[in-house]
PDB file of N, CA and C in Angstrom:
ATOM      1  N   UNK A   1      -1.367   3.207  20.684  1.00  0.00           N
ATOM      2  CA  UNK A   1      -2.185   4.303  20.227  1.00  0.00           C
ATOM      3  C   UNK A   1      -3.659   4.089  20.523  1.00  0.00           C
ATOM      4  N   UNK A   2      -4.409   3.382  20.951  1.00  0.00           N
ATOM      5  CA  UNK A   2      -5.825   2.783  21.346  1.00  0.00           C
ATOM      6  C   UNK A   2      -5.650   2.384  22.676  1.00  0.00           C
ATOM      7  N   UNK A   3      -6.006   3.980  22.922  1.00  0.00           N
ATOM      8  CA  UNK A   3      -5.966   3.703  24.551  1.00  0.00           C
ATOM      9  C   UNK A   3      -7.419   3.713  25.319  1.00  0.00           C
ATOM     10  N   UNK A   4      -8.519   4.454  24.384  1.00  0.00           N
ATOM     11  CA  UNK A   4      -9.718   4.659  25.459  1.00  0.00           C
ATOM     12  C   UNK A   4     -10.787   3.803  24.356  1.00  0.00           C
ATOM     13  N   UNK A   5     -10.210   2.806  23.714  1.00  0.00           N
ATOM     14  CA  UNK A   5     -11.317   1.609  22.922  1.00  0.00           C
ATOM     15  C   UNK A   5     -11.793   0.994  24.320  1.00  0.00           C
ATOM     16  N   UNK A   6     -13.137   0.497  24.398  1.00  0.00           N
ATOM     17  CA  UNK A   6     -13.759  -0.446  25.295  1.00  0.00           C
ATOM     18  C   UNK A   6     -13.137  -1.723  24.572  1.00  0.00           C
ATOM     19  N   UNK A   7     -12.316  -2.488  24.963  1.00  0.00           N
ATOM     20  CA  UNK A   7     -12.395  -3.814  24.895  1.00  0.00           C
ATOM     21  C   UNK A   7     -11.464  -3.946  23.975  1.00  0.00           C
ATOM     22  N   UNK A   8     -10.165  -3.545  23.879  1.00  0.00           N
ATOM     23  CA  UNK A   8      -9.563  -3.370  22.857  1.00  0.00           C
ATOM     24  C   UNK A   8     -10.328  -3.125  21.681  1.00  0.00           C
ATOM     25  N   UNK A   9     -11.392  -2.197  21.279  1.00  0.00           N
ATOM     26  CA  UNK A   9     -11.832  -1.723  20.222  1.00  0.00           C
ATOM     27  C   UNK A   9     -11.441  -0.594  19.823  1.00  0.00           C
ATOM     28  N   UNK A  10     -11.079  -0.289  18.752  1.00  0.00           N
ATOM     29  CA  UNK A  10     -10.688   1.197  17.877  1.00  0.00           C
ATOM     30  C   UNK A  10     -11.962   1.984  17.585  1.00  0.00           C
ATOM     31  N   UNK A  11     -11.696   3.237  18.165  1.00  0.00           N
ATOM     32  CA  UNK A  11     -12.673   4.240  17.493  1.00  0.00           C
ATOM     33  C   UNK A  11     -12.184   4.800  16.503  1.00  0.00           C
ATOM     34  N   UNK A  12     -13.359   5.453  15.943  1.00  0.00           N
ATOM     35  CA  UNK A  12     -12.869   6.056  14.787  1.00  0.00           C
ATOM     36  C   UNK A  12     -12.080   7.380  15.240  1.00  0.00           C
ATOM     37  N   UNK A  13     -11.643   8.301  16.010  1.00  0.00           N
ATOM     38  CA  UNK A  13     -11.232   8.917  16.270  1.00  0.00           C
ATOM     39  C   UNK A  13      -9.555   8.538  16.733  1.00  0.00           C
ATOM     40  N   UNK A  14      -9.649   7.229  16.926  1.00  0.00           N
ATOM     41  CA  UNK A  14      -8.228   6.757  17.658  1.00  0.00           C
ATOM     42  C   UNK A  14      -7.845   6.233  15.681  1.00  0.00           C
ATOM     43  N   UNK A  15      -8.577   5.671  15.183  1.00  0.00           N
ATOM     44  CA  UNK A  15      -7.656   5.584  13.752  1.00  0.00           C
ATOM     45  C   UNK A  15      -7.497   6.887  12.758  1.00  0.00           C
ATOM     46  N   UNK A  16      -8.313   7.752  13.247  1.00  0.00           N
ATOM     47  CA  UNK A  16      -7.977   9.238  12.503  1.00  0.00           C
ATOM     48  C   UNK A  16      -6.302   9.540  13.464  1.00  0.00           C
ATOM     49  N   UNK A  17      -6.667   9.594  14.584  1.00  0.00           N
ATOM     50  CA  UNK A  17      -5.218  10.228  14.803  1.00  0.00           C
ATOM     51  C   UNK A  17      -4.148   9.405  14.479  1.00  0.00           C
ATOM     52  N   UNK A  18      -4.326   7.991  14.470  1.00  0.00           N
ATOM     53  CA  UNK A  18      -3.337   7.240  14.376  1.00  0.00           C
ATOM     54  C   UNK A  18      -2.710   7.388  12.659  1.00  0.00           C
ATOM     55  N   UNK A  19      -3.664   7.753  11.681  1.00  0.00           N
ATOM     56  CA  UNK A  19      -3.172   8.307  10.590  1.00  0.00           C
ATOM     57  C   UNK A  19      -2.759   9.100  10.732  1.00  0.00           C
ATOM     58  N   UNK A  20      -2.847  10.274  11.267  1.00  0.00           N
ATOM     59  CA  UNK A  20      -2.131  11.262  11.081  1.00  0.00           C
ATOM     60  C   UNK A  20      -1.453  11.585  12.064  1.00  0.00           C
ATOM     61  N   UNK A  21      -0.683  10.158  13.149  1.00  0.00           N
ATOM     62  CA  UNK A  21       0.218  10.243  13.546  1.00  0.00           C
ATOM     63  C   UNK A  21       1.561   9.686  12.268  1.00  0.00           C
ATOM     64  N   UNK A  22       0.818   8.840  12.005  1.00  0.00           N
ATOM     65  CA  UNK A  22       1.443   8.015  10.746  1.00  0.00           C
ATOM     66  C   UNK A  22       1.941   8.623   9.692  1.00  0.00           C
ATOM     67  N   UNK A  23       1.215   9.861   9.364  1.00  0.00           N
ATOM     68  CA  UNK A  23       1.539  10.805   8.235  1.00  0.00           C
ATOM     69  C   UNK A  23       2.556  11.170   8.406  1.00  0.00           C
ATOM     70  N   UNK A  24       2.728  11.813   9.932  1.00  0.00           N
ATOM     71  CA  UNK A  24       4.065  13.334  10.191  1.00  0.00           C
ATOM     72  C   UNK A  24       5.007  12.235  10.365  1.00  0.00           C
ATOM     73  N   UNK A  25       5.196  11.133  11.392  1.00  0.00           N
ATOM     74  CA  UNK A  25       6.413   9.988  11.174  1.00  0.00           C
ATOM     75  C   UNK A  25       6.917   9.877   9.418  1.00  0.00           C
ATOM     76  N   UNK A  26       5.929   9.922   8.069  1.00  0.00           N
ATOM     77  CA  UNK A  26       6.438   9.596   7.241  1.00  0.00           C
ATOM     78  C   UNK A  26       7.192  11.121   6.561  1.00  0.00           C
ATOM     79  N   UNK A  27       6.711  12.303   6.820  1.00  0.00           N
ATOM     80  CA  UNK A  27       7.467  13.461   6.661  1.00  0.00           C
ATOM     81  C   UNK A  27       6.362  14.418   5.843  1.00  0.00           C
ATOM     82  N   UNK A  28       5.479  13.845   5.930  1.00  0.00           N
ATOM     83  CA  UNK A  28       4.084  14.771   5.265  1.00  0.00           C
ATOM     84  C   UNK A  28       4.160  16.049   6.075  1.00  0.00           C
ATOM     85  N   UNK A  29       3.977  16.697   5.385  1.00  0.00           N
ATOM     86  CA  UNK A  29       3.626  18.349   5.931  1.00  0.00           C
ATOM     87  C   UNK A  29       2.483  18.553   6.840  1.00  0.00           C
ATOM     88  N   UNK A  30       2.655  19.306   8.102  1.00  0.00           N
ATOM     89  CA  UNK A  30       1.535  19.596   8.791  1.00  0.00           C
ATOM     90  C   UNK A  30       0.511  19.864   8.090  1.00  0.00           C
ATOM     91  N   UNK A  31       0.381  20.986   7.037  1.00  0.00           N
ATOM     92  CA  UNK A  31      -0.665  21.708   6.541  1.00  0.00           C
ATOM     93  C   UNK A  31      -1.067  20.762   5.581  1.00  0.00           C
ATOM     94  N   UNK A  32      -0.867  19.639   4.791  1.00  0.00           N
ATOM     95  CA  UNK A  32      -1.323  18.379   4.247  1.00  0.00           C
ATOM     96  C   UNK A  32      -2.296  17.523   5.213  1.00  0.00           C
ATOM     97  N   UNK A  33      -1.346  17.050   6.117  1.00  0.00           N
ATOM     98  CA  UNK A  33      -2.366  16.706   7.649  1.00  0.00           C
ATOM     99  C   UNK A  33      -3.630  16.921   7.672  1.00  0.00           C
ATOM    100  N   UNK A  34      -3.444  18.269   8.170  1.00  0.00           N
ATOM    101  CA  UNK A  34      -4.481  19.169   8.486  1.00  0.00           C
ATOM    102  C   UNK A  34      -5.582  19.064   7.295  1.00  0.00           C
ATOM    103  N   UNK A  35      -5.139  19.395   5.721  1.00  0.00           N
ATOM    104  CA  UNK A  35      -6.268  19.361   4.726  1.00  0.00           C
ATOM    105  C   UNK A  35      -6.768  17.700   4.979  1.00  0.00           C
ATOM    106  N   UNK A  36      -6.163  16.651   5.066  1.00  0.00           N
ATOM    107  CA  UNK A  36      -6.268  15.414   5.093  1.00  0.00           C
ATOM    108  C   UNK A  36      -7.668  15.105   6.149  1.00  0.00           C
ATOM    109  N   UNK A  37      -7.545  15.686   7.175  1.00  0.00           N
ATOM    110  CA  UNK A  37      -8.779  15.688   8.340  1.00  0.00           C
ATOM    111  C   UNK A  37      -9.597  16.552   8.436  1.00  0.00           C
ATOM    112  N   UNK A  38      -9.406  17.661   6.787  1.00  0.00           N
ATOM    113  CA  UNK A  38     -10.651  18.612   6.628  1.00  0.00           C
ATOM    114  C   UNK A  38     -10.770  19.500   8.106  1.00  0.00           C
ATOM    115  N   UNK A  39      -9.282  20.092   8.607  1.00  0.00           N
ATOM    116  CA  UNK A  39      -9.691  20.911   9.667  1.00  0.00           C
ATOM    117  C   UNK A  39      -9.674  22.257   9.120  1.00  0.00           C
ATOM    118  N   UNK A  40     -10.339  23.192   9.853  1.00  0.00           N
ATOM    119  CA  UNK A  40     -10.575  24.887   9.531  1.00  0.00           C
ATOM    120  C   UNK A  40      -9.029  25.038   9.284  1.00  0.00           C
ATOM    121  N   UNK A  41      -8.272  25.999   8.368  1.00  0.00           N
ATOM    122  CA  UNK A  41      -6.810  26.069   8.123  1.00  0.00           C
ATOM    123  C   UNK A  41      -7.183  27.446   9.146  1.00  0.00           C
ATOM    124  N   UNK A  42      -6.069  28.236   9.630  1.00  0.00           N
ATOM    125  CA  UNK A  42      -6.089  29.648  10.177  1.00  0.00           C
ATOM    126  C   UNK A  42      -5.339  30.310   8.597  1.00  0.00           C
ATOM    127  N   UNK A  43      -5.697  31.836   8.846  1.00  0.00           N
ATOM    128  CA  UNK A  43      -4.935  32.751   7.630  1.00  0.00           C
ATOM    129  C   UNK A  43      -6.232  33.901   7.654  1.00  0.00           C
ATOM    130  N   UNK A  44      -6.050  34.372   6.175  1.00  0.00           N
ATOM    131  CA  UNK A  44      -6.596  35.559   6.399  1.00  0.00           C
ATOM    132  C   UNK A  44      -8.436  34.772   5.506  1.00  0.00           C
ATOM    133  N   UNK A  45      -8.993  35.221   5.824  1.00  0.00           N
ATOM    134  CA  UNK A  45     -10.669  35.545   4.898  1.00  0.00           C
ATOM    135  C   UNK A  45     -10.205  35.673   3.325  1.00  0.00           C
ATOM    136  N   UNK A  46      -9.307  36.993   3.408  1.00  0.00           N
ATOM    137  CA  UNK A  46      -9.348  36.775   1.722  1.00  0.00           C
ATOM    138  C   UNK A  46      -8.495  35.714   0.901  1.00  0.00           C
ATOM    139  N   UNK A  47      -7.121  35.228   2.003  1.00  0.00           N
ATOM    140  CA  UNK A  47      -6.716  34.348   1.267  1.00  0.00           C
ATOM    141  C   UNK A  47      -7.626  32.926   1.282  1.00  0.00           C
ATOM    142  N   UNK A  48      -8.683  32.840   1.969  1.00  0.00           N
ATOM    143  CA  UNK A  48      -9.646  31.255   1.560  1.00  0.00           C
ATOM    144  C   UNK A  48     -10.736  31.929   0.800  1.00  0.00           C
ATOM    145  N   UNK A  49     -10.450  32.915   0.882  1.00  0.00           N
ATOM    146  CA  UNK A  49     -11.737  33.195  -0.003  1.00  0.00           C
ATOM    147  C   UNK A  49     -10.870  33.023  -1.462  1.00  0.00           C
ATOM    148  N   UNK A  50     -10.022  33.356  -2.001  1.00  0.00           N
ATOM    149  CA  UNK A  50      -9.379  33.366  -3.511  1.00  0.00           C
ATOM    150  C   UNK A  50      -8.382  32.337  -3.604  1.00  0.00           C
ATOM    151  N   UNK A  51      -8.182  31.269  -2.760  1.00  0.00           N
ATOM    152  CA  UNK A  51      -7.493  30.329  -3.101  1.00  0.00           C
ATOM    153  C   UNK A  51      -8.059  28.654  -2.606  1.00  0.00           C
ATOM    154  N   UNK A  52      -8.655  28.658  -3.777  1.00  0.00           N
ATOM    155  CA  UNK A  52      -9.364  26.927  -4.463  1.00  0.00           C
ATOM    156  C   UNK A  52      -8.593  26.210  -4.336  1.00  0.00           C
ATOM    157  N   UNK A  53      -7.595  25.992  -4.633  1.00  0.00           N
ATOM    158  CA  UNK A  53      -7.059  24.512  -5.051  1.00  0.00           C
ATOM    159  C   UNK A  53      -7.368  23.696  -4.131  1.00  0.00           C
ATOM    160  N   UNK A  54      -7.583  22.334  -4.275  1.00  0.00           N
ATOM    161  CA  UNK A  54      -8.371  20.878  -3.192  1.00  0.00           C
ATOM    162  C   UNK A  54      -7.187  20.603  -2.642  1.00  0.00           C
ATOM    163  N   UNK A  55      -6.179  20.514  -3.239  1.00  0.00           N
ATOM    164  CA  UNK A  55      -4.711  19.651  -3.268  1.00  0.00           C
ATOM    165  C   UNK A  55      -5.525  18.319  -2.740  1.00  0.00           C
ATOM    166  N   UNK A  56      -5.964  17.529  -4.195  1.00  0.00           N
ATOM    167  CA  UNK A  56      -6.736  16.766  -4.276  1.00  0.00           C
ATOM    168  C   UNK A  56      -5.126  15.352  -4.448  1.00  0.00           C
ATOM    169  N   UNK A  57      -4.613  16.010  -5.313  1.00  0.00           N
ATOM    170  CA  UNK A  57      -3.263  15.236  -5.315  1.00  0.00           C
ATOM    171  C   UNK A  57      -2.611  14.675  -4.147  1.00  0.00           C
ATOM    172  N   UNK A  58      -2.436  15.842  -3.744  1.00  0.00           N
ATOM    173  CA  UNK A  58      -1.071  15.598  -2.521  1.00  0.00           C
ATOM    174  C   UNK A  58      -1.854  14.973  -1.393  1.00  0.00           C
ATOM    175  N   UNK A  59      -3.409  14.977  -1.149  1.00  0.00           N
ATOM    176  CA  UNK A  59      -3.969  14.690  -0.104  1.00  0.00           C
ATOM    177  C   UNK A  59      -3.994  13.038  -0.610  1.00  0.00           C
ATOM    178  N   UNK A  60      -4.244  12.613  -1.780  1.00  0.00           N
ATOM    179  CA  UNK A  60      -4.010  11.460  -1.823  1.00  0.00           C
ATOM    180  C   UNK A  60      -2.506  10.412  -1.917  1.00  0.00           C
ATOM    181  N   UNK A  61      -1.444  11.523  -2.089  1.00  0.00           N
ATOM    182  CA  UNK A  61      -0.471  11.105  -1.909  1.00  0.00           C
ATOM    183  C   UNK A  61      -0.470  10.756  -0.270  1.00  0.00           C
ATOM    184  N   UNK A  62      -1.006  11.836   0.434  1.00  0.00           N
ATOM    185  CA  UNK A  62      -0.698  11.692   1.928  1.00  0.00           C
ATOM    186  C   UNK A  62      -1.207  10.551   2.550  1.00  0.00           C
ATOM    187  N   UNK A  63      -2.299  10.139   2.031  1.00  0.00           N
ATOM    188  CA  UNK A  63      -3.020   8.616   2.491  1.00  0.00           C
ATOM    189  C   UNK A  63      -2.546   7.737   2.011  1.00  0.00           C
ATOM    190  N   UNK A  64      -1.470   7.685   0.787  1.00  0.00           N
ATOM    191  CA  UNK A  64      -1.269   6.407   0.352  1.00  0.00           C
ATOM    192  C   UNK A  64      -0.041   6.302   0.850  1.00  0.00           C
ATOM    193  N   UNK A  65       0.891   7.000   2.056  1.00  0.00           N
ATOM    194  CA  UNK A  65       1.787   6.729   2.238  1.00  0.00           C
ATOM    195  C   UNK A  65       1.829   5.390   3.370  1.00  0.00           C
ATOM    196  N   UNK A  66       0.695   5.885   4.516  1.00  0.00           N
ATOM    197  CA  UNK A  66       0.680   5.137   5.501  1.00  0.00           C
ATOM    198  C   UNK A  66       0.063   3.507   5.027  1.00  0.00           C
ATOM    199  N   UNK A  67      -0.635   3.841   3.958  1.00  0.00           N
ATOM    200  CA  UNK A  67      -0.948   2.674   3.582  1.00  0.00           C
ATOM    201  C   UNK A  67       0.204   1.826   2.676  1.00  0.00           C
ATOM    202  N   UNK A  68       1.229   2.025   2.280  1.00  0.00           N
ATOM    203  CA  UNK A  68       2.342   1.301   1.703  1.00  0.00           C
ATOM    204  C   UNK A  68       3.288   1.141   2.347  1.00  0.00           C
ATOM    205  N   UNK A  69       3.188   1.869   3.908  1.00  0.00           N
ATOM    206  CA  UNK A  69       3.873   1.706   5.358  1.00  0.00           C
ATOM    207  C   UNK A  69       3.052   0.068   5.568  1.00  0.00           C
ATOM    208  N   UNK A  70       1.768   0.175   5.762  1.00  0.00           N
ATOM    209  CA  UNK A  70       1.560  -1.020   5.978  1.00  0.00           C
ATOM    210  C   UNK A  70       1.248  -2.011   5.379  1.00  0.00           C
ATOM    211  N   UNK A  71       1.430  -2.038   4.332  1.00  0.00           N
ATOM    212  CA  UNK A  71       0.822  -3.074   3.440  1.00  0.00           C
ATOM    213  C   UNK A  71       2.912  -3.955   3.599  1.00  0.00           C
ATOM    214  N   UNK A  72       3.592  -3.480   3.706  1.00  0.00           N
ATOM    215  CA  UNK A  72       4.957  -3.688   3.216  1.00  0.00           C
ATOM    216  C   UNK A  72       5.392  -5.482   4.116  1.00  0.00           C
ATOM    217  N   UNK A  73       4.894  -5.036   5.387  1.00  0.00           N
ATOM    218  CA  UNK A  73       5.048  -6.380   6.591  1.00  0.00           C
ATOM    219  C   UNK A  73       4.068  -7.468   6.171  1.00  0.00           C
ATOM    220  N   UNK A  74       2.603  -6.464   5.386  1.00  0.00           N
ATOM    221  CA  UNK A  74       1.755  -7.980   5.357  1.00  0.00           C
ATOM    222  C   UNK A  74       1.929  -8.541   4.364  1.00  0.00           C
ATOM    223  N   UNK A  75       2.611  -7.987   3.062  1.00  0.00           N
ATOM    224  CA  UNK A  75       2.978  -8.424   1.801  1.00  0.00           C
ATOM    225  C   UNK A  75       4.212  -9.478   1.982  1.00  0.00           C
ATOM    226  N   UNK A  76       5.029  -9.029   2.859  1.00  0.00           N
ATOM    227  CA  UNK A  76       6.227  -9.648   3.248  1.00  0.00           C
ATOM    228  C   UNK A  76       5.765 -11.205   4.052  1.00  0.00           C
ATOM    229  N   UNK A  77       4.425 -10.925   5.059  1.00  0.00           N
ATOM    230  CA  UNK A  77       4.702 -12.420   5.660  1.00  0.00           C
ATOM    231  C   UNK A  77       3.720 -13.702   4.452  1.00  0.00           C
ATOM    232  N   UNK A  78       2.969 -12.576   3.878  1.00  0.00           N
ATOM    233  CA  UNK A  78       2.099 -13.009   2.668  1.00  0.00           C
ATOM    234  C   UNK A  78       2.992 -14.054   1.656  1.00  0.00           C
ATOM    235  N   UNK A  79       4.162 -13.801   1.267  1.00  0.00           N
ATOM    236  CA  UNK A  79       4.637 -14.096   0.557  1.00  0.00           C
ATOM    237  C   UNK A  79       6.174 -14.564   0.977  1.00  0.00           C
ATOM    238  N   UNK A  80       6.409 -14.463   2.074  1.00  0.00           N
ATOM    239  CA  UNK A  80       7.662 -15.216   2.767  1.00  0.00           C
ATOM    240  C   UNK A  80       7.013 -16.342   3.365  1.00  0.00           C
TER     241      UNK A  80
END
């Protein structure tokens, strides 16, 4: 997934996608994704205009998945 780092270095753009390649592998919803990287949603004007909710929840559910994806191997050699 870090293909255009100088020097084997990660940009920040190569670990944004790589999360949210990470997300849809774990079964997260596109439109979670999408709130997750704060992109413009498409729909109508009035429905963003009258519908608030952050999905402050589920967006943190969505980050803590990839992170208990990886924590699982380093916990494992951590402690094996």
């Amino acid at each position: 997934m870090v293909a255009s780092g100088k020097n084997d270095a990660w940009t920040l753009h190569e670990l944004r996608r790589m999360g949210a390649t990470m997300m849809q592998a774990l079964g997260i919803s596109l439109d979670i994704i999408d709130r997750c990287q704060n992109h413009v949603l498409s729909g109508s004007k009035v429905r963003r205009s009258y519908m608030h909710h952050d999905y402050a929840d589920e967006k943190r559910a969505a980050w803590a998945a990839p992170r208990k994806k990886l924590e699982t191997p380093i916990n494992q050699t951590l402690v094996g």
